[in-house]
N, C-alpha and C. Protein backbone atom coordinates (compact mmCIF):
# COMPACT_ATOMS: atom_id res chain seq x y z
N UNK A 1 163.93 92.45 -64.41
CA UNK A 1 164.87 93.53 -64.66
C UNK A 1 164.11 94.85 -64.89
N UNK A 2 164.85 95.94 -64.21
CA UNK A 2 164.22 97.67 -64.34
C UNK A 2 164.11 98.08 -65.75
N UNK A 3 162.77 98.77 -66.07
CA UNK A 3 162.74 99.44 -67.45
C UNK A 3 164.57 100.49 -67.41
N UNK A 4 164.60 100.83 -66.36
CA UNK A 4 165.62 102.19 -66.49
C UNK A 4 166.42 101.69 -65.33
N UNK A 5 167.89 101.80 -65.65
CA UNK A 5 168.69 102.17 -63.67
C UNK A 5 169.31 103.00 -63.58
N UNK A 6 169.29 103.68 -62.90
CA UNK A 6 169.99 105.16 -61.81
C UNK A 6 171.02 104.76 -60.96
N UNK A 7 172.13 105.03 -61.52
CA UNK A 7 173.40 104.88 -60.70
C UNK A 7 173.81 105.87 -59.81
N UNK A 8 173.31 106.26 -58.40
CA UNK A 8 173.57 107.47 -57.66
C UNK A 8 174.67 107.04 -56.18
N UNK A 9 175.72 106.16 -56.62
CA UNK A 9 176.53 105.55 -56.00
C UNK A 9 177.98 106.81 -55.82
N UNK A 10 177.61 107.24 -54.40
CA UNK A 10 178.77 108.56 -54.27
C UNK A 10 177.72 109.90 -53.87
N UNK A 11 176.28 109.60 -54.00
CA UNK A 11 175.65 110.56 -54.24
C UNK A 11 174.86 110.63 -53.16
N UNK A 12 175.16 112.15 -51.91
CA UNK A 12 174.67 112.06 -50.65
C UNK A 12 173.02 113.03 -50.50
N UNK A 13 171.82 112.84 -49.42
CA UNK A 13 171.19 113.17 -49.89
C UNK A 13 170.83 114.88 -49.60
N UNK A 14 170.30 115.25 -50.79
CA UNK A 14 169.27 114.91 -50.99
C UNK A 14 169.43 114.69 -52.59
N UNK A 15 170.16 114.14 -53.20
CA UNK A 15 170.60 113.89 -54.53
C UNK A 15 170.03 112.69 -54.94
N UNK A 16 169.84 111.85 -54.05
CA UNK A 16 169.50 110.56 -54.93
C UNK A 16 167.44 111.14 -55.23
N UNK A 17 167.18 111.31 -54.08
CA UNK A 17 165.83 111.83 -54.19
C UNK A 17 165.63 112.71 -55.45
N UNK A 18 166.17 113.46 -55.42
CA UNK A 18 166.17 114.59 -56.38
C UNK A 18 165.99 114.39 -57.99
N UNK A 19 167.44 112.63 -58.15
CA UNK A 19 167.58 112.26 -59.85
C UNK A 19 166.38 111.27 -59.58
N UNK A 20 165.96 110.92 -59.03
CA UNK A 20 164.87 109.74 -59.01
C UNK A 20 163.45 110.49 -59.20
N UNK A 21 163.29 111.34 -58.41
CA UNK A 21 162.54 111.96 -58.94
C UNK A 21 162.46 113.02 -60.80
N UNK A 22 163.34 112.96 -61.17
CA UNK A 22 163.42 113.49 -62.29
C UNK A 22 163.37 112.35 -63.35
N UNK A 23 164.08 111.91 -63.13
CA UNK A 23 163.86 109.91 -63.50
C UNK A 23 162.61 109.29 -63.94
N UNK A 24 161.91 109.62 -62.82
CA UNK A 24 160.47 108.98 -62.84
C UNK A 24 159.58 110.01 -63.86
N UNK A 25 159.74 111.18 -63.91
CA UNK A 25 159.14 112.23 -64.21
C UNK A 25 159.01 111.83 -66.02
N UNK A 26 160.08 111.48 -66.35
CA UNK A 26 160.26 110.83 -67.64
C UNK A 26 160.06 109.69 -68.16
N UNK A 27 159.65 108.95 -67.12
CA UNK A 27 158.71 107.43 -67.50
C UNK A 27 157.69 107.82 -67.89
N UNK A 28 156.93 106.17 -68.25
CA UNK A 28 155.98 106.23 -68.09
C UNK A 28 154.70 105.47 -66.92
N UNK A 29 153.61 104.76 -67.12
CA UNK A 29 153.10 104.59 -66.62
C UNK A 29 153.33 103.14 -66.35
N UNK A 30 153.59 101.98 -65.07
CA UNK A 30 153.75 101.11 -64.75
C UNK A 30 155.34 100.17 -65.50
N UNK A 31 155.85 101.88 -65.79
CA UNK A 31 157.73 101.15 -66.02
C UNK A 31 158.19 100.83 -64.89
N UNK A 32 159.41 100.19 -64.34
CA UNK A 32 160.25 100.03 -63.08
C UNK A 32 161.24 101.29 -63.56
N UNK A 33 161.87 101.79 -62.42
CA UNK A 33 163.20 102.12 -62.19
C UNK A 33 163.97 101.90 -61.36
N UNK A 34 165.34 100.92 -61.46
CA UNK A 34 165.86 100.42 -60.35
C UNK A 34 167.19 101.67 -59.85
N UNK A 35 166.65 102.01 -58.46
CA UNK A 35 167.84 102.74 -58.02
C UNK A 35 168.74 102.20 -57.12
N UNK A 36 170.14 102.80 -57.59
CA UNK A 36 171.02 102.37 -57.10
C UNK A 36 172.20 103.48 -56.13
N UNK A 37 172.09 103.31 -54.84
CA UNK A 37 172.96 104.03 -53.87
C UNK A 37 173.69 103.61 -52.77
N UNK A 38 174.50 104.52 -52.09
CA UNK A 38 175.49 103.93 -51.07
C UNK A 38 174.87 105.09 -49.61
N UNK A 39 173.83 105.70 -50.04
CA UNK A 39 173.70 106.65 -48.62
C UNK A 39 172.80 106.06 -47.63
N UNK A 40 173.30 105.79 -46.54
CA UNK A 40 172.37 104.67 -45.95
C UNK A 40 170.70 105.44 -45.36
N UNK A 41 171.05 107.36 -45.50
CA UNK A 41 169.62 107.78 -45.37
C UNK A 41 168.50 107.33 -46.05
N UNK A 42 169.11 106.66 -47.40
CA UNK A 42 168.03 106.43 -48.74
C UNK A 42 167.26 105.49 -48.28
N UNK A 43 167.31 104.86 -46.83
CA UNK A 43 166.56 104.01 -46.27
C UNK A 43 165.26 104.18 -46.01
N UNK A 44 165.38 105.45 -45.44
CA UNK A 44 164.38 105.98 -44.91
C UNK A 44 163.23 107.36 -45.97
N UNK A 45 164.60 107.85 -47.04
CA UNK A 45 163.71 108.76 -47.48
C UNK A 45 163.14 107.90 -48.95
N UNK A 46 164.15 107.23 -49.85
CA UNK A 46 163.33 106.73 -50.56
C UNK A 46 161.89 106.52 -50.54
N UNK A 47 161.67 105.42 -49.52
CA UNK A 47 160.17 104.72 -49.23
C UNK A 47 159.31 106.05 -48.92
N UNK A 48 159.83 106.90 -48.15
CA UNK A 48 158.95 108.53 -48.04
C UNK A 48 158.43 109.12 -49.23
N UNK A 49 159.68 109.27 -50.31
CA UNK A 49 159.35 110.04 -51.37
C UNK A 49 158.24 108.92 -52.25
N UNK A 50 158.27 108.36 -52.42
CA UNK A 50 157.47 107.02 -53.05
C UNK A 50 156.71 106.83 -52.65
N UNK A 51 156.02 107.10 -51.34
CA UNK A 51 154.59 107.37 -50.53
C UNK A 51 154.05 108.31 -51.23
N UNK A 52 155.17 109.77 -51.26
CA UNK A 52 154.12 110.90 -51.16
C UNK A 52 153.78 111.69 -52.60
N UNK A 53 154.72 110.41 -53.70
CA UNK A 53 154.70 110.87 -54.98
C UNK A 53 153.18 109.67 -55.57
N UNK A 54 152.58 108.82 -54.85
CA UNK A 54 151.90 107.83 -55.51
C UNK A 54 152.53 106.66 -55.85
N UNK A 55 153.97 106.41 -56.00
CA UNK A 55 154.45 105.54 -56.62
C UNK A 55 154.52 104.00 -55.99
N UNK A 56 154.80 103.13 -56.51
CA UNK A 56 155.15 102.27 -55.89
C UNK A 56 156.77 101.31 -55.45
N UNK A 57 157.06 100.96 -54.33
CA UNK A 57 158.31 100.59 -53.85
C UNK A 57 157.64 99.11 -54.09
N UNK A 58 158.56 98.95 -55.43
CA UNK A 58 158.33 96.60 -55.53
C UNK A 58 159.40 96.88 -54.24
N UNK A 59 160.51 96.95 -54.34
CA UNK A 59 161.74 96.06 -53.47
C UNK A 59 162.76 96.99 -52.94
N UNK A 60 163.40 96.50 -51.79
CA UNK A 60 164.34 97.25 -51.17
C UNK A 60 165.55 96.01 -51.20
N UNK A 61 166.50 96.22 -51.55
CA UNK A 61 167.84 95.09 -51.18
C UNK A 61 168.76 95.46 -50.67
N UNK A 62 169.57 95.29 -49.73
CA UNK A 62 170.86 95.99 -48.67
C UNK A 62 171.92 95.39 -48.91
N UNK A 63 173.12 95.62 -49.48
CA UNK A 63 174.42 95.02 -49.15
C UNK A 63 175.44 95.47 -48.40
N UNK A 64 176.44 95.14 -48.05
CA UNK A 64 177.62 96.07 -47.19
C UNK A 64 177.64 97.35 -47.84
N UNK A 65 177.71 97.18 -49.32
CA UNK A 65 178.66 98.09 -50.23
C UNK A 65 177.04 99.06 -51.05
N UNK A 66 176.08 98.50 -51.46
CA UNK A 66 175.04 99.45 -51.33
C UNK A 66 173.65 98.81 -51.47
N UNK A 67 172.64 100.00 -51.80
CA UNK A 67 170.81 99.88 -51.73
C UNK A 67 170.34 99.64 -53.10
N UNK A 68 169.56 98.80 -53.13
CA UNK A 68 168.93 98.92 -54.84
C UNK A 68 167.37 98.98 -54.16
N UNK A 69 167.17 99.99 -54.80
CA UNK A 69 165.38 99.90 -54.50
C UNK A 69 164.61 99.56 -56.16
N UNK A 70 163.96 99.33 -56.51
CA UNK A 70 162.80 98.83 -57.29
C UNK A 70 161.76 99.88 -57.10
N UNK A 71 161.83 100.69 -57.73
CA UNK A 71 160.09 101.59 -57.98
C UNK A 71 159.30 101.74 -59.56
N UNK A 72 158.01 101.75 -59.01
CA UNK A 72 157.20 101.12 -60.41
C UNK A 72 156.55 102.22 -60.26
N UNK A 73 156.79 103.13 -61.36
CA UNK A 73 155.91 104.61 -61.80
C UNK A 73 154.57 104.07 -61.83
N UNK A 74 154.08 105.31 -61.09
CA UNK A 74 152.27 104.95 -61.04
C UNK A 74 151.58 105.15 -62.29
């Protein structure tokens, strides 16, 4: 289970990027934060922003209805 979860369900982008990044900004070092969305871009930019911030992507999960990603502050 995530130290923290981010409910950004309704939230198109560049919004989920945006609270996740603010999110993380307030962790600390090797917490999880599990995010949670319905924009199917978050496919592609999540794993981007999480490249280019250092962080790490544990998990990606897909359902009809939405995305939970898993990221572990560096």
């Amino acid at each position: 289970m995530a130290d923290v979860t981010l409910n950004a369900l309704g939230k198109k982008c560049p919004m989920p990027i945006l609270l996740t990044k603010k999110e993380l900004n307030k962790m600390s070092s090797g917490q999880t934060l599990e995010l949670i969305v319905d924009d199917k871009g978050a496919l592609k930019d999540i794993p981007a922003m999480v490249n280019t911030t250092g962080n790490e992507l544990v998990s990606t999960n897909e359902s009809d209805a939405e995305i939970r990603f898993v990221i572990k502050k560096a």
